[in-house]
C-alpha atoms as a PDB file:
ATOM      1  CA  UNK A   1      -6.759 -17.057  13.588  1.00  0.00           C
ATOM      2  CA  UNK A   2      -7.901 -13.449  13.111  1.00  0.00           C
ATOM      3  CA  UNK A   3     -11.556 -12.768  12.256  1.00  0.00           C
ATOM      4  CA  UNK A   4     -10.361 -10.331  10.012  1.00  0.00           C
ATOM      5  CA  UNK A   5     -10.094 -11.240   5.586  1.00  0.00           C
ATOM      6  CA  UNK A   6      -6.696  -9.004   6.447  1.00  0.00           C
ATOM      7  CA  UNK A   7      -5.215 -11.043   8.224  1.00  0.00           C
ATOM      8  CA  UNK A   8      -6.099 -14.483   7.542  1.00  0.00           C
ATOM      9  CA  UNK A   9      -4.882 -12.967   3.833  1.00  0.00           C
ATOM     10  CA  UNK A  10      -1.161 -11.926   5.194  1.00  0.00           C
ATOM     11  CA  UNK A  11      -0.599 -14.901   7.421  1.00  0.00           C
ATOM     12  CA  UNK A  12       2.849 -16.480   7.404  1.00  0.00           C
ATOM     13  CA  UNK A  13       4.211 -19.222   9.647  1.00  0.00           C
ATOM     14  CA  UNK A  14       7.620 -20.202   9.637  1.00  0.00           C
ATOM     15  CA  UNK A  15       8.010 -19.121   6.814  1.00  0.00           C
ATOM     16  CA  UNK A  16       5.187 -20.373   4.458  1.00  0.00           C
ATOM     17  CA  UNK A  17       2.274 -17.923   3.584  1.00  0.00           C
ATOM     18  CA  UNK A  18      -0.336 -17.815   0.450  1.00  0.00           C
ATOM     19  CA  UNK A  19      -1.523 -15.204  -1.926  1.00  0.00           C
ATOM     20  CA  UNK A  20      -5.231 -15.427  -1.494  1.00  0.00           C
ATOM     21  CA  UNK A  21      -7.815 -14.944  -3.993  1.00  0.00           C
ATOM     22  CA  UNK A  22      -9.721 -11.688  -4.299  1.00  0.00           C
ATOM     23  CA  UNK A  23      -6.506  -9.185  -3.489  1.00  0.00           C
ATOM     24  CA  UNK A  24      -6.015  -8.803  -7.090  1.00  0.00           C
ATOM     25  CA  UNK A  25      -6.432  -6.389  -9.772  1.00  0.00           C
ATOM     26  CA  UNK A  26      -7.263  -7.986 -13.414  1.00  0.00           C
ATOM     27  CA  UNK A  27      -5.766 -11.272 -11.527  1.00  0.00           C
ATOM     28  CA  UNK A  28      -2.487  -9.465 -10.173  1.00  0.00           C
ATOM     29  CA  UNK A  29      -2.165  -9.142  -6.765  1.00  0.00           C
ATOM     30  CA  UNK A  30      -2.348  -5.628  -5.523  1.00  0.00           C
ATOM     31  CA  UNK A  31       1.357  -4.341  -4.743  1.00  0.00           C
ATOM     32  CA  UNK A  32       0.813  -3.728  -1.350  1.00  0.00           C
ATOM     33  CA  UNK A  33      -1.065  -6.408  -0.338  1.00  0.00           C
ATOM     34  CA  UNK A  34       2.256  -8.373  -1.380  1.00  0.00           C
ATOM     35  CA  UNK A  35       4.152  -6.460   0.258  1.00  0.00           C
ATOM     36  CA  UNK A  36       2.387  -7.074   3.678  1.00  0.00           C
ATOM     37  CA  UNK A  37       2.205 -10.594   3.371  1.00  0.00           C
ATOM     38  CA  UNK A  38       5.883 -10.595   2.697  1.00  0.00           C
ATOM     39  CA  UNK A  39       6.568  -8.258   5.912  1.00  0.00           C
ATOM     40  CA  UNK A  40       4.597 -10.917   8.162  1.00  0.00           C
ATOM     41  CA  UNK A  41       8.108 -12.875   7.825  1.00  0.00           C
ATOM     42  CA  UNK A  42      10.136  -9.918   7.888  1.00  0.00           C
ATOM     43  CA  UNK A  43       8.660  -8.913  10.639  1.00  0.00           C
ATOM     44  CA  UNK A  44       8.732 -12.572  12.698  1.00  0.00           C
ATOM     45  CA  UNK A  45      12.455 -12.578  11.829  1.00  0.00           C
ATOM     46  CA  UNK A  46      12.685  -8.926  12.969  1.00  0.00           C
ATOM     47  CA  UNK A  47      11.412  -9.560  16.925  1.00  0.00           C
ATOM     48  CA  UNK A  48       9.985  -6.031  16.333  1.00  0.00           C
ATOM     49  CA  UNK A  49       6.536  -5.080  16.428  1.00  0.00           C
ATOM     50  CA  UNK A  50       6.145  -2.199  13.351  1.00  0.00           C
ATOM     51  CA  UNK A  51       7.685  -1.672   9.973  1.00  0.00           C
ATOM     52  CA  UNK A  52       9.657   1.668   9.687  1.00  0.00           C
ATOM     53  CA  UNK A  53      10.882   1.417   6.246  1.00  0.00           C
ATOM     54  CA  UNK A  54      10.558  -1.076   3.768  1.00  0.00           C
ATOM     55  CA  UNK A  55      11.233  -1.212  -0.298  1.00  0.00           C
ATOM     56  CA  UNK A  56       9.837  -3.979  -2.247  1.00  0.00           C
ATOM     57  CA  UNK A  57      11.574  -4.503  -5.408  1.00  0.00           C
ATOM     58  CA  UNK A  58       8.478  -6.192  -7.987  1.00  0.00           C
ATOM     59  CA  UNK A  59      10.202  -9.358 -10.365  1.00  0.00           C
ATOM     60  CA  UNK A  60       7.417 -11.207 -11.396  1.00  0.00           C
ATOM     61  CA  UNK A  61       2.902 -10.873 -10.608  1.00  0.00           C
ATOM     62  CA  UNK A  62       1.532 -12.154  -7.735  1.00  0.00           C
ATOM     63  CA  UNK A  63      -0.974 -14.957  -8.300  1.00  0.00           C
ATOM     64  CA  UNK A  64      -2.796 -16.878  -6.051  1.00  0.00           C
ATOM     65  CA  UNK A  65      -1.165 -20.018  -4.630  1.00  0.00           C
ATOM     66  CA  UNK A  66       1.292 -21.091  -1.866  1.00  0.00           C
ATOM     67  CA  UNK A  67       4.675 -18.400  -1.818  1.00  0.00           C
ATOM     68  CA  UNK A  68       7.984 -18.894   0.687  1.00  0.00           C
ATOM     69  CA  UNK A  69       9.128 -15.940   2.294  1.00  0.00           C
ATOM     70  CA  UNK A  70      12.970 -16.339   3.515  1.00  0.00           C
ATOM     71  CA  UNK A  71      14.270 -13.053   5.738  1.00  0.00           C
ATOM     72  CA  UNK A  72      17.723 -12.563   7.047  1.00  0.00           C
ATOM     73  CA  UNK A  73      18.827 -10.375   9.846  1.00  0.00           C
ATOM     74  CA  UNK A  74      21.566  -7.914   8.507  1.00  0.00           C
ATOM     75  CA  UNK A  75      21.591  -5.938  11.454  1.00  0.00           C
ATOM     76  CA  UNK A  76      19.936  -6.222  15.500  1.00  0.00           C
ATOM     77  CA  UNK A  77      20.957  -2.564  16.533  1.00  0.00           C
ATOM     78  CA  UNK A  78      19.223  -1.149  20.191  1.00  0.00           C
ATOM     79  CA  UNK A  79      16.285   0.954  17.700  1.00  0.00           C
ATOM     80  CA  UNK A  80      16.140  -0.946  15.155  1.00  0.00           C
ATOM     81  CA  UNK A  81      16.051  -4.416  13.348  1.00  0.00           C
ATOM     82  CA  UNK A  82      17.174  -4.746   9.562  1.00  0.00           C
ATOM     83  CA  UNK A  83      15.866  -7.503   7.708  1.00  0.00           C
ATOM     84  CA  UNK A  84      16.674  -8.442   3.815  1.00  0.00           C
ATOM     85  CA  UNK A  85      14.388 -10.827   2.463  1.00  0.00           C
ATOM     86  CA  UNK A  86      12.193 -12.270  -0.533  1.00  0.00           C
ATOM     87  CA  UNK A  87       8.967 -14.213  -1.452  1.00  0.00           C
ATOM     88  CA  UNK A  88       9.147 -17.073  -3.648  1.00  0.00           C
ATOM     89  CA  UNK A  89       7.136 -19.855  -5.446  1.00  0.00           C
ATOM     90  CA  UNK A  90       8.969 -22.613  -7.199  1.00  0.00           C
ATOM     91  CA  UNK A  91      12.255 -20.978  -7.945  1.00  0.00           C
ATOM     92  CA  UNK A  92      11.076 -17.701  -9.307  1.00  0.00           C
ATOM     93  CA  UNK A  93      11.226 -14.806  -6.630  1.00  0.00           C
ATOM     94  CA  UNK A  94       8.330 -12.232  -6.841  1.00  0.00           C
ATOM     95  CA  UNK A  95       9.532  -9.590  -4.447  1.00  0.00           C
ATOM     96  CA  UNK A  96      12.802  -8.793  -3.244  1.00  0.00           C
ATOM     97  CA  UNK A  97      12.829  -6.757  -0.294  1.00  0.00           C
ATOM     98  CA  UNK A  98      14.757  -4.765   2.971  1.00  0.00           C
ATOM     99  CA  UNK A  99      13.620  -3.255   5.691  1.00  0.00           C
ATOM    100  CA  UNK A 100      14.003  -1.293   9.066  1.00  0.00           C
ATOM    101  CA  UNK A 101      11.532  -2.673  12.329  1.00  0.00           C
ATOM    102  CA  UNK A 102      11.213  -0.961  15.312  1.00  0.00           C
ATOM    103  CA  UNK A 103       8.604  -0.271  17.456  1.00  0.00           C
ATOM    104  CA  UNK A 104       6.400   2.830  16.819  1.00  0.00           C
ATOM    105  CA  UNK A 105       4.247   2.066  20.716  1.00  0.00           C
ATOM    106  CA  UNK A 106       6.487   4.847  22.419  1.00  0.00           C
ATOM    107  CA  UNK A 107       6.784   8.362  20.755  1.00  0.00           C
ATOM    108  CA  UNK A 108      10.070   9.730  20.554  1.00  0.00           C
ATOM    109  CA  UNK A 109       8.533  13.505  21.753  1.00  0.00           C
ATOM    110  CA  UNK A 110      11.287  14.848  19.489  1.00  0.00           C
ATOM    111  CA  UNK A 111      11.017  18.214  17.360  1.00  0.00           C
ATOM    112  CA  UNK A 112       8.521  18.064  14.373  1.00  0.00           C
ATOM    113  CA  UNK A 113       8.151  19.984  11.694  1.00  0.00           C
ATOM    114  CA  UNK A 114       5.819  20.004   8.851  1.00  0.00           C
ATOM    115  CA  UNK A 115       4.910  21.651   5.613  1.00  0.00           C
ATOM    116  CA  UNK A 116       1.547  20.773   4.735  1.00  0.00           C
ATOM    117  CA  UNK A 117      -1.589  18.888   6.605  1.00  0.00           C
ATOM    118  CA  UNK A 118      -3.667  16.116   5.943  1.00  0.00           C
ATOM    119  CA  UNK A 119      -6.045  16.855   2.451  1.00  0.00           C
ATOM    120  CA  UNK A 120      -8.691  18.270   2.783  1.00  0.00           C
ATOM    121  CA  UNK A 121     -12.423  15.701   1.925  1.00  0.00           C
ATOM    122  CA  UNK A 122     -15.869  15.785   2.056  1.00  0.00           C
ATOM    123  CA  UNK A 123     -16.890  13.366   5.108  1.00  0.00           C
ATOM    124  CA  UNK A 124     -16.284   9.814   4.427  1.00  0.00           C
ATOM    125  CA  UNK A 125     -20.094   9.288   3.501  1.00  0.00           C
ATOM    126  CA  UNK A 126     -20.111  12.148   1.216  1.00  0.00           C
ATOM    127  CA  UNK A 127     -16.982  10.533  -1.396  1.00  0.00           C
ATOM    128  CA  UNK A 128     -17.333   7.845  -4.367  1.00  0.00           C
ATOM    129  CA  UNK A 129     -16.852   4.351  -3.353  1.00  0.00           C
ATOM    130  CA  UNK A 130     -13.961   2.649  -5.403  1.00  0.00           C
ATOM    131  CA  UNK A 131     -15.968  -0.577  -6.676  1.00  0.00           C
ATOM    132  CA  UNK A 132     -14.464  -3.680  -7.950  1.00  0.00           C
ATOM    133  CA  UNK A 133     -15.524  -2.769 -11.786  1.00  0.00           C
ATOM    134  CA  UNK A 134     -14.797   0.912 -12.232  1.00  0.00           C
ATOM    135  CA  UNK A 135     -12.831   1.362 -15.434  1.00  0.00           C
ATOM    136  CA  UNK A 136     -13.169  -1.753 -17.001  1.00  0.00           C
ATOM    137  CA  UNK A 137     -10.918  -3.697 -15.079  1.00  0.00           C
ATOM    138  CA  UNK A 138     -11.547  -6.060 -12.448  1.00  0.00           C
ATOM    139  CA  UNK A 139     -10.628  -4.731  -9.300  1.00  0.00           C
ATOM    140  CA  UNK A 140     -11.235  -7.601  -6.923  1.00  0.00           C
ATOM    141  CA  UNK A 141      -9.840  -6.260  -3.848  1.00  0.00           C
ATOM    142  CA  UNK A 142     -12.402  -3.395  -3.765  1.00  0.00           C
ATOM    143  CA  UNK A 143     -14.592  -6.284  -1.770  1.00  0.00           C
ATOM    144  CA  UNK A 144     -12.340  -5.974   0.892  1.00  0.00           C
ATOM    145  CA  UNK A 145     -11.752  -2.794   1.477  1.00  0.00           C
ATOM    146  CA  UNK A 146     -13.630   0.622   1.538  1.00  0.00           C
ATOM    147  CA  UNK A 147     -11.723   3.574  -0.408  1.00  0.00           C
ATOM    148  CA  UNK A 148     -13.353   6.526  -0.956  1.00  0.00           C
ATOM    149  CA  UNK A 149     -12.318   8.685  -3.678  1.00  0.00           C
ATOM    150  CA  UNK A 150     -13.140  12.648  -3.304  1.00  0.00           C
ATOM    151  CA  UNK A 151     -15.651  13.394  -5.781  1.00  0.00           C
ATOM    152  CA  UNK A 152     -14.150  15.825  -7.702  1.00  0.00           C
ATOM    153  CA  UNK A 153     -11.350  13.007  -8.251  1.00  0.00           C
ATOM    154  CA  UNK A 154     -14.068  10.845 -10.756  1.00  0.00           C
ATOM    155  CA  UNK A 155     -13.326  12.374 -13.696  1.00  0.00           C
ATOM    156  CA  UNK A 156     -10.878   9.725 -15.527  1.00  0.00           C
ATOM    157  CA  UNK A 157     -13.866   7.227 -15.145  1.00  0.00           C
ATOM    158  CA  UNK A 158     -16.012   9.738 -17.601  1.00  0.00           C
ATOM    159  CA  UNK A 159     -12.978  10.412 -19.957  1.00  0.00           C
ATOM    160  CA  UNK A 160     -12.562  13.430 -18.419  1.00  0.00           C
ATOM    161  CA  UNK A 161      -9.494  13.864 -16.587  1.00  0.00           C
ATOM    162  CA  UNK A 162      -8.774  16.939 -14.476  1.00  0.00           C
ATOM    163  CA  UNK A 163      -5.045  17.097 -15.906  1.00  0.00           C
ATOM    164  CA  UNK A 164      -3.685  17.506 -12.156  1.00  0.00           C
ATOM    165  CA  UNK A 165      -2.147  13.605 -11.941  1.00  0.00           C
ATOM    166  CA  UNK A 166      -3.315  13.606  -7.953  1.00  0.00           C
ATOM    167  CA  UNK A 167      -6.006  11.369  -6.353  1.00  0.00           C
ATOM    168  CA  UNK A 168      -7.534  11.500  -2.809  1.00  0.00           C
ATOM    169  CA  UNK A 169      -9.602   9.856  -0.615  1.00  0.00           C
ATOM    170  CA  UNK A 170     -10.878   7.748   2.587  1.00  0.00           C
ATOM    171  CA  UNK A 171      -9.009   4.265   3.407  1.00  0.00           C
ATOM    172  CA  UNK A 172     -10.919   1.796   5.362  1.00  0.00           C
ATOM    173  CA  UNK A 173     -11.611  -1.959   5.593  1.00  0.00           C
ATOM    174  CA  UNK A 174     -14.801  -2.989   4.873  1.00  0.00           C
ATOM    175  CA  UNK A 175     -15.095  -5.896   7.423  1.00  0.00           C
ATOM    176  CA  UNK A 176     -14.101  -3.310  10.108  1.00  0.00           C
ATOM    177  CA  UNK A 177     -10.771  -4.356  10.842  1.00  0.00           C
ATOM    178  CA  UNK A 178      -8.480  -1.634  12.674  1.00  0.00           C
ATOM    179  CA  UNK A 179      -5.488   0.202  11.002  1.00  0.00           C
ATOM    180  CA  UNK A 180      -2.633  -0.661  12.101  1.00  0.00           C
ATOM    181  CA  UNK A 181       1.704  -0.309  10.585  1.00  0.00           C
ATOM    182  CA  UNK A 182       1.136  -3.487   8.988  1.00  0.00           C
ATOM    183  CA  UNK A 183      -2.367  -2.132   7.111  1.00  0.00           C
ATOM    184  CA  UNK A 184      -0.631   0.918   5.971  1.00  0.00           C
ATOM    185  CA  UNK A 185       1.387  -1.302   3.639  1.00  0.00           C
ATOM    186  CA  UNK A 186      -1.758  -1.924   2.162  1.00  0.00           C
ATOM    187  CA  UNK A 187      -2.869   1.138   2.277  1.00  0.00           C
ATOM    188  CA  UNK A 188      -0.523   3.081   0.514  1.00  0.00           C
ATOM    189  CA  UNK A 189      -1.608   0.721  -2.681  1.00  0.00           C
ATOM    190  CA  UNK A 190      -4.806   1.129  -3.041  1.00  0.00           C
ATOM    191  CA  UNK A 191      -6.002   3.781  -4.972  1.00  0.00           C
ATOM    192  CA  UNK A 192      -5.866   4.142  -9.068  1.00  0.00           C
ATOM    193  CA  UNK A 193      -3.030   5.670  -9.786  1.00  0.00           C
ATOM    194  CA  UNK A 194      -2.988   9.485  -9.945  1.00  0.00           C
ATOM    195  CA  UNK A 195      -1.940   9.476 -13.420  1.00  0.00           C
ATOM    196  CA  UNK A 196      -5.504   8.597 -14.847  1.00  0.00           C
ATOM    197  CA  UNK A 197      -6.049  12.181 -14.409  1.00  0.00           C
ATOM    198  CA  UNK A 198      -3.504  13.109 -17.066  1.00  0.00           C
ATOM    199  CA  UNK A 199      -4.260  12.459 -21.040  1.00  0.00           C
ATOM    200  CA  UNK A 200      -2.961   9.043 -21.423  1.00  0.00           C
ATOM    201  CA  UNK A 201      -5.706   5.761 -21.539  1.00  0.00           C
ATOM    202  CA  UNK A 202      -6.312   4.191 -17.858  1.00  0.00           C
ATOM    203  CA  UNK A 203      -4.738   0.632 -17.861  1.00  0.00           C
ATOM    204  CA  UNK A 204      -2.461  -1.625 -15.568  1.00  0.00           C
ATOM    205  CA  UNK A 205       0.543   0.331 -14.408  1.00  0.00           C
ATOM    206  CA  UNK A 206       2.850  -2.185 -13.224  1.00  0.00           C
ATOM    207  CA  UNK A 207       5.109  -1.304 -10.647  1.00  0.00           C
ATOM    208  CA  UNK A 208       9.095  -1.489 -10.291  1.00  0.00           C
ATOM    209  CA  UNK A 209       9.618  -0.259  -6.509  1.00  0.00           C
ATOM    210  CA  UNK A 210       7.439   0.221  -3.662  1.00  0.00           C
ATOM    211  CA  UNK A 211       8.863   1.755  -0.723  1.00  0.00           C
ATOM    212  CA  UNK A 212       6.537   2.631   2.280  1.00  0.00           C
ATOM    213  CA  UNK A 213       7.739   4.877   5.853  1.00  0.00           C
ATOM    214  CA  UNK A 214       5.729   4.362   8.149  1.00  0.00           C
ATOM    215  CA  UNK A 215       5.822   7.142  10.695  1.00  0.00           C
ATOM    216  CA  UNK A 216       3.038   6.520  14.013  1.00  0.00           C
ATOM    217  CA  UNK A 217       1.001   3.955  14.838  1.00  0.00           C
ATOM    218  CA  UNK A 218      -2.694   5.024  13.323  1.00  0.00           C
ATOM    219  CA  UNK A 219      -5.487   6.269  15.748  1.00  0.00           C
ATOM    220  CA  UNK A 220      -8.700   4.663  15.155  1.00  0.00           C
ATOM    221  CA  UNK A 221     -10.678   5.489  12.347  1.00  0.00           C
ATOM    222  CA  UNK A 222     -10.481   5.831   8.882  1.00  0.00           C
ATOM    223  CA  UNK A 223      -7.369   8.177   7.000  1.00  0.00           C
ATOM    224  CA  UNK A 224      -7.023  10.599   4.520  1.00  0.00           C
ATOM    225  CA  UNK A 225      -4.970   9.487   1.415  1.00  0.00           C
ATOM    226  CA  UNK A 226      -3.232  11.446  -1.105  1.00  0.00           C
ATOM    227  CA  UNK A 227      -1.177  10.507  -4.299  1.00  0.00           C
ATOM    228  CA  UNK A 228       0.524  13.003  -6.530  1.00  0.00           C
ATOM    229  CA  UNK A 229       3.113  11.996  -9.286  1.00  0.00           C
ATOM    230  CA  UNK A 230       5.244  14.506 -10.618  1.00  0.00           C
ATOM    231  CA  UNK A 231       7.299  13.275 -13.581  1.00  0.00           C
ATOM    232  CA  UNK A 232       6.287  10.719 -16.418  1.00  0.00           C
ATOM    233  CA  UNK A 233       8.995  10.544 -18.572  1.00  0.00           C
ATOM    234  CA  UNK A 234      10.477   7.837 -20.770  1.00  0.00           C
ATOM    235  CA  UNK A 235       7.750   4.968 -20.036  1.00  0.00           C
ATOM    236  CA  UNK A 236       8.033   5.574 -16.264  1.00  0.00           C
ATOM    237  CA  UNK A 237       6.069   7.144 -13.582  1.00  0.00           C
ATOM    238  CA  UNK A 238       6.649   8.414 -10.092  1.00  0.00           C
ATOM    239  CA  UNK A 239       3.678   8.697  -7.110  1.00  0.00           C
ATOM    240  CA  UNK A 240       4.305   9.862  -3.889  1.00  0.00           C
ATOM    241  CA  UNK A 241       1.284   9.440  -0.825  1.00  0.00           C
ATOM    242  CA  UNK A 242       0.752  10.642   2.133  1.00  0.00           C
ATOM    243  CA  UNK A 243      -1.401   8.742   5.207  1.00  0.00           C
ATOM    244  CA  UNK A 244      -3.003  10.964   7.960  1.00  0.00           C
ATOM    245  CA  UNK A 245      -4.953   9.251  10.664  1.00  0.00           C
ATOM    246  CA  UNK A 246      -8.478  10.636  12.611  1.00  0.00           C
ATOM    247  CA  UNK A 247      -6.425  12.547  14.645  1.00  0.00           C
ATOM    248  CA  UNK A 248      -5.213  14.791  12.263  1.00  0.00           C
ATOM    249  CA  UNK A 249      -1.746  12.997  12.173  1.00  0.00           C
ATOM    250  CA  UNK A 250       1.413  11.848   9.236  1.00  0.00           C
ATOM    251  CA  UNK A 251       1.336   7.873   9.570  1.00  0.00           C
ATOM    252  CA  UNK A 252       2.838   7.063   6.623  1.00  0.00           C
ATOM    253  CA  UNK A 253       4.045   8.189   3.092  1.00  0.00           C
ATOM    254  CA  UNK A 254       4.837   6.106   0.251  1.00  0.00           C
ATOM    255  CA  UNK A 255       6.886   6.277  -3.214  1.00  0.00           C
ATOM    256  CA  UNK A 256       6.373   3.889  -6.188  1.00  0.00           C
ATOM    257  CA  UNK A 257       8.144   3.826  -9.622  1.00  0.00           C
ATOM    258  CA  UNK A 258       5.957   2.639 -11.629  1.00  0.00           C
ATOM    259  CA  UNK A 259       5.684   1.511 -15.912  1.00  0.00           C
ATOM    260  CA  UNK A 260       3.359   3.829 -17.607  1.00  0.00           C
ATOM    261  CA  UNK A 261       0.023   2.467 -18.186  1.00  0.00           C
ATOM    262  CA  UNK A 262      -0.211  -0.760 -20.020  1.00  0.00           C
ATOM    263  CA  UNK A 263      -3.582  -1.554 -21.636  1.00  0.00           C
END
């Protein structure tokens, strides 16, 4: 087994995984950590090596204890694997999920265009460490990994939000463990959500869909996140993120819809 919390966290065999302690926010699993134990089995079922797109559909909280993850191979096509699938405890299903795997080892070299660049940070050193009791809420998962939050981005812990709902900062893991398709899951998931920085109270904000693209294999290092939402409107939210590795490079965005915060 891998030396890494990550993994040993995310491991499924044949079908059987755990939620582990200590990936949880006020007890709740994290929604990305879910969804990367869930693609272990997608991605066993799969044959492939990387996620390219996969939506998570969020029925009931993730607590800790043993889950089943069943997959199903809709389609083997000559790029591309599609997998349908869910994770399961006694019954009740907790995520409900498809997905495209391929493998990301072998750019394409194809045309590439793109409107914007990674955000721009103070060094890693220089932003606020996300701990595991910022905002009142225990945030249990900040043990495991290192997010750093630019500093300008602090103000919703002070009351003092900056009114722009858009949060960024450094993703790594704090035991050391190397990014990889399977980590950007994760990834994508753990920040606070950008709308503390609009005038409404910080609280849980429960999500209804999770969909993550993953778009290159990361280089090493730690990335730049970013997480804007746009529209709050009638008890929902939307966030969109972007990923960009050490080397400057998109490796993965991310869109949630999301329940406003609940407190």
């Amino acid at each position: 087994m891998s030396e890494y919390e990550f993994d040993a966290g995310t491991t499924v065999v044949d079908g059987d995984g755990a939620i582990h302690d200590g990936w949880d926010i006020g007890g709740n699993a994290n929604g990305g950590y879910l969804m990367a134990l869930a693609a272990r089995g997608l991605l066993a079922a799969s044959g492939r090596p990387d996620p390219i797109s996969l939506t998570a559909h969020y029925l009931s909280p993730g607590r800790p204890g043993p889950v089943r993850v069943d997959s199903e191979v809709v389609k083997a096509g000559r790029r591309f694997t599609t997998v349908a699938g869910r994770m399961h405890r006694d019954g009740t299903t907790l995520l409900q999920l498809v997905g495209a795997f391929g493998d990301l080892s072998q750019p394409l070299g194809a045309y590439e265009h793109l409107v914007s660049g990674p955000p721009e940070l103070p060094a890693f050193d220089d932003c606020v460490p996300r701990t595991r009791d910022q905002g009142g809420v225990q945030v249990s998962m900040m043990d495991r990994l290192d997010v750093r939050i630019h500093p300008d981005h602090m103000g919703w812990l002070k009351g003092e939000p900056r009114g722009v709902a858009e949060i960024a900062g450094w993703f790594a893991f704090a035991d050391g463990r190397p990014l990889d398709t399977l980590a950007l899951l994760m990834v994508c998931d753990a920040f606070p959500p950008a709308v503390f920085h609009l005038d409404m109270p910080p609280g849980w904000v429960p999500t209804v869909e999770y969909t993550v693209h993953v778009r290159a294999v990361p280089a090493p290092g730690p990335v730049r996140c970013v997480f804007r939402s746009r529209f709050v409107q009638g008890g929902f939210l939307d966030e969109e993120g972007e990923v960009w590795d050490s080397d400057g490079r998109l490796v993965a965005q991310s869109r949630q819809l999301g329940l406003t915060p609940l407190g």
